[in-house]
C-alpha atoms as a PDB file:
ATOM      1  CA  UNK A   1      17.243  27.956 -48.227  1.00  0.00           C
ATOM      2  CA  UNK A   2      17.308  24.260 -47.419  1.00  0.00           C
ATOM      3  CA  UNK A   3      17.989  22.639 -50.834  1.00  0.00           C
ATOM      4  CA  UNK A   4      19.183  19.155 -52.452  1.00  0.00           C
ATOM      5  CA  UNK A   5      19.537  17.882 -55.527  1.00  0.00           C
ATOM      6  CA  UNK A   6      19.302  21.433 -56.825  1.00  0.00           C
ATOM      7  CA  UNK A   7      20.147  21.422 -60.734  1.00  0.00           C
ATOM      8  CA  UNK A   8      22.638  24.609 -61.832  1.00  0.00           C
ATOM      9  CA  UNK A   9      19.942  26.829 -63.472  1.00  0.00           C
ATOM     10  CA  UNK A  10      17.860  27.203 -60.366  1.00  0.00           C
ATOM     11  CA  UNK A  11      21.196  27.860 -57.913  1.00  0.00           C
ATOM     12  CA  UNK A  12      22.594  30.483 -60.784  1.00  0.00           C
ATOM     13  CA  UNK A  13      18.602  32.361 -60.863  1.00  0.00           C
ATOM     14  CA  UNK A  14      18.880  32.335 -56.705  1.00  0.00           C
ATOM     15  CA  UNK A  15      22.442  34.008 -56.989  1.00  0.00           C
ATOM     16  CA  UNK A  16      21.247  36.627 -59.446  1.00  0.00           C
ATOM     17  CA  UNK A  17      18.268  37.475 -57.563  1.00  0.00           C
ATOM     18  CA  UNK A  18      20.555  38.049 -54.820  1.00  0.00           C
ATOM     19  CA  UNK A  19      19.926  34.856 -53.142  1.00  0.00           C
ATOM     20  CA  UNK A  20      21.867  33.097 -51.301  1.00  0.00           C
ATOM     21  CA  UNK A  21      21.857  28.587 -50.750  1.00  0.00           C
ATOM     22  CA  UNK A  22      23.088  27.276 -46.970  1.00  0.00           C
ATOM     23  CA  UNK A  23      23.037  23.578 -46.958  1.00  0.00           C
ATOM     24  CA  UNK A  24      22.348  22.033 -43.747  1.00  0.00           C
ATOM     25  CA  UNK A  25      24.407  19.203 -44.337  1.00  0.00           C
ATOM     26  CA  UNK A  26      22.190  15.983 -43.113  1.00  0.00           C
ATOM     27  CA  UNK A  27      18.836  14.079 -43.344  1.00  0.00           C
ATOM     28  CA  UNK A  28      19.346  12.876 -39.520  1.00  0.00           C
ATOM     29  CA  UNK A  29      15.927  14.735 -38.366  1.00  0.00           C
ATOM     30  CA  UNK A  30      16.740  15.664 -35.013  1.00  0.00           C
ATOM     31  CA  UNK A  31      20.258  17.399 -36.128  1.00  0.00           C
ATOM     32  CA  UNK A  32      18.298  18.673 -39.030  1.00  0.00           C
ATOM     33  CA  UNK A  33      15.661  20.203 -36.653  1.00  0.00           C
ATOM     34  CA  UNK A  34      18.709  21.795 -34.380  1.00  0.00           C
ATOM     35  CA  UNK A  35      20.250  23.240 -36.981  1.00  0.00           C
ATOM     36  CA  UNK A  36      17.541  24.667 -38.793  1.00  0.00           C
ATOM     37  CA  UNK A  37      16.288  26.748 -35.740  1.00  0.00           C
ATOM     38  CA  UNK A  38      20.083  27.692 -35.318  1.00  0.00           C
ATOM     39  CA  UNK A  39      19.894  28.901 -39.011  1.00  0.00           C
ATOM     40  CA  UNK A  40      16.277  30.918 -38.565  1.00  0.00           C
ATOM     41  CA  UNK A  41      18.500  32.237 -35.569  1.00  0.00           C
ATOM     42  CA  UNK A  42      20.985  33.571 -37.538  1.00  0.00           C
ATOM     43  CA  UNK A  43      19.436  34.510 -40.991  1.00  0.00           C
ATOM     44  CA  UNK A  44      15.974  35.879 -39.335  1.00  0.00           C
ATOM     45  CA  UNK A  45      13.846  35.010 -42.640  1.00  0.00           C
ATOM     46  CA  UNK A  46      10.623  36.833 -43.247  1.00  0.00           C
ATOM     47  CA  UNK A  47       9.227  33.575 -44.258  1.00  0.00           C
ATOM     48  CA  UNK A  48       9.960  30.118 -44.082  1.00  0.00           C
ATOM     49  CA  UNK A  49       8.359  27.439 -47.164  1.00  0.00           C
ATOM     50  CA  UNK A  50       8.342  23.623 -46.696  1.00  0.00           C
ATOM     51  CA  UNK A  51       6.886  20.957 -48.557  1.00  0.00           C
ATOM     52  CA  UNK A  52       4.559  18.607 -47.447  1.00  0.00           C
ATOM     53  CA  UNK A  53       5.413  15.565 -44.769  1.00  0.00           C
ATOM     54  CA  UNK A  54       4.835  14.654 -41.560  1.00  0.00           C
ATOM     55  CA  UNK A  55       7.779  15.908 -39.453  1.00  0.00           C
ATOM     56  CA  UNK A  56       7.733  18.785 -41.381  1.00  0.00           C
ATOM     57  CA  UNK A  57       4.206  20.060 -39.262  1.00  0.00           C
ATOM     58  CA  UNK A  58       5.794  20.165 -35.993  1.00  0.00           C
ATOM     59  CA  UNK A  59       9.041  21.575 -37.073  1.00  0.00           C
ATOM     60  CA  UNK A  60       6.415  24.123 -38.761  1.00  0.00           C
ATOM     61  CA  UNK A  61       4.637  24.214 -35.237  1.00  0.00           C
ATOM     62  CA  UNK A  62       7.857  25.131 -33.231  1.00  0.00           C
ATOM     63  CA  UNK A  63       8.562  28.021 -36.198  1.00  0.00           C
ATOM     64  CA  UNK A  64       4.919  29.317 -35.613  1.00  0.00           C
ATOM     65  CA  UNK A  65       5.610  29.700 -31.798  1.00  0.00           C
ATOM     66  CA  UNK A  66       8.134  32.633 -32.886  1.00  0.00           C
ATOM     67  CA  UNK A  67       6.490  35.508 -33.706  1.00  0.00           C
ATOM     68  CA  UNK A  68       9.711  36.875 -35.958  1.00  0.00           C
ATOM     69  CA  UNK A  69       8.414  34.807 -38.504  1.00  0.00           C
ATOM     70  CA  UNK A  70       5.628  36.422 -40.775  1.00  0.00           C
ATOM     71  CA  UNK A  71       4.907  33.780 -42.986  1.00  0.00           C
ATOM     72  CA  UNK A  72       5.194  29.781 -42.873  1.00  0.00           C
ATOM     73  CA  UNK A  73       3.871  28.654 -46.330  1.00  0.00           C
ATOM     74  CA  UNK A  74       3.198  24.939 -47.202  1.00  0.00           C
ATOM     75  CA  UNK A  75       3.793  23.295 -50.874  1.00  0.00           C
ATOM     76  CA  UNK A  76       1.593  20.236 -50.888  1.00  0.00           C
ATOM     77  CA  UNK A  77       1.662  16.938 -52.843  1.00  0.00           C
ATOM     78  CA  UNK A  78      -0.429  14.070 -52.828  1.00  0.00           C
ATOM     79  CA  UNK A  79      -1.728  12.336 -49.133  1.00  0.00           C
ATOM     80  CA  UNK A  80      -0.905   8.779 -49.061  1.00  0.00           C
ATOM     81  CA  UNK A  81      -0.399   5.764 -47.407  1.00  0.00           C
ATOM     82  CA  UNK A  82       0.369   2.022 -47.396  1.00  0.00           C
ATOM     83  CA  UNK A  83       0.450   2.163 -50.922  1.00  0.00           C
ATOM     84  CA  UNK A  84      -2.922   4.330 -51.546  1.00  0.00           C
ATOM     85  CA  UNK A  85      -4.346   7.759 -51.226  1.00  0.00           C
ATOM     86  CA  UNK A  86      -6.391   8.679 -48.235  1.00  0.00           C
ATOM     87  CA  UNK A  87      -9.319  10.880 -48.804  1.00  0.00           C
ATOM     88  CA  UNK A  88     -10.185  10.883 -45.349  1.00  0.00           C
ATOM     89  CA  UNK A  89      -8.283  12.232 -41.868  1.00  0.00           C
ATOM     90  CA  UNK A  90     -10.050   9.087 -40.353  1.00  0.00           C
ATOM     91  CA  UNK A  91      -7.699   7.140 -42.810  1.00  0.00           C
ATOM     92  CA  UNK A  92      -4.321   8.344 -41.104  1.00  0.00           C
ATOM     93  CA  UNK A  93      -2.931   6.066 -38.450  1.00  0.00           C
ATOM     94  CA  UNK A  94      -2.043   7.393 -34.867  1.00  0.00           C
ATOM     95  CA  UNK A  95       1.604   8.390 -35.872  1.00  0.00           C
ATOM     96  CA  UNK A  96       0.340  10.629 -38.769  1.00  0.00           C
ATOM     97  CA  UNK A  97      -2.625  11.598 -37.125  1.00  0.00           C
ATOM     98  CA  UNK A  98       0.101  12.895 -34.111  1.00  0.00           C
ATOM     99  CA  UNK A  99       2.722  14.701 -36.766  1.00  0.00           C
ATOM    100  CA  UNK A 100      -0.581  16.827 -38.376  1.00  0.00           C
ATOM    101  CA  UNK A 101      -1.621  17.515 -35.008  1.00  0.00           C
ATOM    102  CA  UNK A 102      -4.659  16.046 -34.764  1.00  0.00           C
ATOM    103  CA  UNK A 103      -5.948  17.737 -37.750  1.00  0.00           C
ATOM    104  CA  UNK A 104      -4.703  21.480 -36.778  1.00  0.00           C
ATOM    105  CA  UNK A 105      -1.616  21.498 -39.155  1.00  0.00           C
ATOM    106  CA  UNK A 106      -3.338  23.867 -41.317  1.00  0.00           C
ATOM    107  CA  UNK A 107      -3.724  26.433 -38.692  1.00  0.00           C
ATOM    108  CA  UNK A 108      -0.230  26.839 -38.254  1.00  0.00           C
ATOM    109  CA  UNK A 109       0.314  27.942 -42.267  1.00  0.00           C
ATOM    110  CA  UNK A 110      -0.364  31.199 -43.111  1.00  0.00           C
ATOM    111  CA  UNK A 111      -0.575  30.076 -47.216  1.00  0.00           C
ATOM    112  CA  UNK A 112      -1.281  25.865 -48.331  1.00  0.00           C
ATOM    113  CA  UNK A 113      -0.143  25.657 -52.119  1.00  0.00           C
ATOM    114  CA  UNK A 114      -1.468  22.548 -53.763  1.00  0.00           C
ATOM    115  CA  UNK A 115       0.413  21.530 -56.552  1.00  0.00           C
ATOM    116  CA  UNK A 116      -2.558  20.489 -58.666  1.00  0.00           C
ATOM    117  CA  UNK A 117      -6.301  19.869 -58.878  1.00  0.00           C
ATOM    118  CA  UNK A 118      -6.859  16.564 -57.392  1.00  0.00           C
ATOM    119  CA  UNK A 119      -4.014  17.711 -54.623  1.00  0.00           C
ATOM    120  CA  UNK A 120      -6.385  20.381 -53.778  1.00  0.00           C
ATOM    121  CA  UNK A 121      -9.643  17.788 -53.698  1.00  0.00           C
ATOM    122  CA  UNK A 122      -7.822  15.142 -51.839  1.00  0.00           C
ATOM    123  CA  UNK A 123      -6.475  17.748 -49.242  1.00  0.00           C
ATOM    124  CA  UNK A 124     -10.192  19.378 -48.786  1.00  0.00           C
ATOM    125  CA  UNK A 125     -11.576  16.416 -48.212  1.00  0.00           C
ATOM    126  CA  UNK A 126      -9.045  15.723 -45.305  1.00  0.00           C
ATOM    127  CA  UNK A 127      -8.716  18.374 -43.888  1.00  0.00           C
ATOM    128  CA  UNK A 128     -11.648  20.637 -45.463  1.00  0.00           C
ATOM    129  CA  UNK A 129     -11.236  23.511 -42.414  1.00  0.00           C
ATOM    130  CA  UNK A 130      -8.030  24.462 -44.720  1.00  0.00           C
ATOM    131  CA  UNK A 131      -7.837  28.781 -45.500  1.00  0.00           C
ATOM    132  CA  UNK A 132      -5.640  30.179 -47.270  1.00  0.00           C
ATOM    133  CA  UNK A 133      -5.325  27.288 -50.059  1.00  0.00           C
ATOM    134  CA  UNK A 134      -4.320  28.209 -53.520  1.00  0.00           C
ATOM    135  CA  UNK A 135      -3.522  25.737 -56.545  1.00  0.00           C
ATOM    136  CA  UNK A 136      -0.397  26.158 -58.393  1.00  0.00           C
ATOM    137  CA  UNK A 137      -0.234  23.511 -61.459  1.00  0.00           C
ATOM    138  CA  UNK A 138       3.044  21.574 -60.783  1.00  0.00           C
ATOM    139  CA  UNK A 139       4.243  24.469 -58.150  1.00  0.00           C
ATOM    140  CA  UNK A 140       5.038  27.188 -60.218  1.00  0.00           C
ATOM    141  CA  UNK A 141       2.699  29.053 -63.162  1.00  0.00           C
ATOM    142  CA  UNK A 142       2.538  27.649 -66.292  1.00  0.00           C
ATOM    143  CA  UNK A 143       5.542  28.301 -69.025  1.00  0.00           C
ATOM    144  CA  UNK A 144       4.045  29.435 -72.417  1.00  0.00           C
ATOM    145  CA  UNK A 145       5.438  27.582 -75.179  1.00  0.00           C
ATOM    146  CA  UNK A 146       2.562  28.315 -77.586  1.00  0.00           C
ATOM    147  CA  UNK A 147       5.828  30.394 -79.456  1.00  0.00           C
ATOM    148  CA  UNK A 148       7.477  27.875 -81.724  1.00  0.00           C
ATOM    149  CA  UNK A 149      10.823  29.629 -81.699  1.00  0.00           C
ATOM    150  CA  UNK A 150      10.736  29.165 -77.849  1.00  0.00           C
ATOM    151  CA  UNK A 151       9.786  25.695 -78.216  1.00  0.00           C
ATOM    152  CA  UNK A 152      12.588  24.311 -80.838  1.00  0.00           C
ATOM    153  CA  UNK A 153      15.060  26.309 -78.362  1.00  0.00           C
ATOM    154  CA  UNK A 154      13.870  24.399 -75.480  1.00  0.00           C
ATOM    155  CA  UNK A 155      13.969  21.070 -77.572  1.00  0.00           C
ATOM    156  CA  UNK A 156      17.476  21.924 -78.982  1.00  0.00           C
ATOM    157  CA  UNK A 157      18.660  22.700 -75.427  1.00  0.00           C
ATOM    158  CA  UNK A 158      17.535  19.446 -74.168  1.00  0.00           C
ATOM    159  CA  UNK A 159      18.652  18.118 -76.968  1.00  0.00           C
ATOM    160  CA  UNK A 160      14.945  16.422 -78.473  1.00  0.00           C
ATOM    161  CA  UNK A 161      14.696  15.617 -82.174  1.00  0.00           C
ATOM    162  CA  UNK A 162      10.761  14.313 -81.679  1.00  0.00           C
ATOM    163  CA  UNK A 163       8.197  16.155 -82.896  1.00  0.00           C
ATOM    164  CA  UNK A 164       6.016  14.290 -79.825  1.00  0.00           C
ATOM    165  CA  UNK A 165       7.519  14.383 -76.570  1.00  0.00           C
ATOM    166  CA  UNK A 166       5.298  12.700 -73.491  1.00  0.00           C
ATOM    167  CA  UNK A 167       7.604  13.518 -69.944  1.00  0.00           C
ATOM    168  CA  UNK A 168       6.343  11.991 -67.056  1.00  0.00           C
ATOM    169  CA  UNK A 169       8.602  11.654 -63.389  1.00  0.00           C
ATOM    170  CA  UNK A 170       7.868   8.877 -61.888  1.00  0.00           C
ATOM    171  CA  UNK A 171       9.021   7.419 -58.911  1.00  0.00           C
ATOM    172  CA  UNK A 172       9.278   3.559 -57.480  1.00  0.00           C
ATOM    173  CA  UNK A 173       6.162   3.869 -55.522  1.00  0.00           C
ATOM    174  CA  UNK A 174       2.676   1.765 -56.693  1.00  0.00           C
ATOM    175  CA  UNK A 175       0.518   5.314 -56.565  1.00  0.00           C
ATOM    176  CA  UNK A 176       2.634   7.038 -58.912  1.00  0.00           C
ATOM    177  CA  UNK A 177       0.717   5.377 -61.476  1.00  0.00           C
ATOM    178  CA  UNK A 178       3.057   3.829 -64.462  1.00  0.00           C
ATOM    179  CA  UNK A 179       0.965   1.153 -65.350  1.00  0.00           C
ATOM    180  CA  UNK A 180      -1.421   3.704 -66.631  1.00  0.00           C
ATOM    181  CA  UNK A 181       0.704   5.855 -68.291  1.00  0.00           C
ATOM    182  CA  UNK A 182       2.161   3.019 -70.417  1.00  0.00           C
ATOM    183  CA  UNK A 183      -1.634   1.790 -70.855  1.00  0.00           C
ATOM    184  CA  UNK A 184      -2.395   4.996 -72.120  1.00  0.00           C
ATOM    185  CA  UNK A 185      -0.085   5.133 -74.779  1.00  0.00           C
ATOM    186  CA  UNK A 186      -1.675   3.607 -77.569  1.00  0.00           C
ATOM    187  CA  UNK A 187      -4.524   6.413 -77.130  1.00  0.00           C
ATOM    188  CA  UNK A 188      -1.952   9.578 -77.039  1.00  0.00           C
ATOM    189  CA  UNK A 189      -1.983  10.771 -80.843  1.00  0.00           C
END
């Protein structure tokens, strides 16, 4: 499992499940490339997960080319670039259009998980050949909290006295959107 930034709860559920984390140990491409195929070498996985981006497909293409591999799966997030979403392949310059392959990136995964709604509309209407899609809200099914007991735990463990809380994650980037969620404040009751 190729993971960063992973908090403490997620590494300790991996370990009990009988998981195990490598670490690669850099974001140089090319030595991450060579190292991951020494590490499907080695570990033989049944199936290999990656999230969206553009290197990512022919890494994904090489892994397809060895039939050891039963499953590649894709987690997808939003399609963008210079600064907006594309809703159409024609959209994508020649250096994307290269790393999806000229539109046959979703051939090579046997499962495309969109992480929401509009993910799954703005990847249909790129690439609207796409099998195997399924939506996922956020990556992962929904927790119920509709039990107050779990709820004030979860607020006492992240330590929340509001009755209200609004979370967003937001990065630096202009189609992330913060202008509207701080527009849309006044309206949240």
């Amino acid at each position: 499992i190729m993971l960063e930034g992973t908090g403490d709860a997620v590494i300790h559920d991996i370990e009990i499940a009988g998981g195990e984390i490598k670490c690669l140990g850099t974001k140089q491409m090319l030595l991450c490339a060579i190292y991951f195929l020494f590490f499907l070498r080695k570990y033989k996985p049944d199936a290999v997960h990656f999230h969206f981006g553009e290197e990512v497909n022919v890494l994904a293409a090489l892994i397809r080319l060895c039939p050891r591999f039963r499953h590649v799966v894709l987690l997808h997030c939003c399609i963008y670039g210079r600064g907006r979403h594309i809703f159409s392949y024609s959209d994508f310059g020649l250096r994307t259009k290269a790393f999806n392959l000229f539109g046959k990136v979703t051939k090579i995964y046997d499962k495309i998980i969109c992480v929401s709604y509009f993910v799954r509309k703005q990847w249909l209407s790129i690439f609207p050949e796409s099998k195997n899609i399924e939506t996922i809200y956020f990556g992962c099914n929904s927790p119920m909290l509709s039990d107050t007991t779990k709820l004030k735990n979860l607020k006492a463990e992240l330590n929340i006295k509001s009755e209200k809380v609004l979370c967003s994650i937001l990065f630096s980037s202009p189609i992330k959107g913060p202008d509207l969620l701080i527009k849309s404040l006044p309206y949240i009751h």
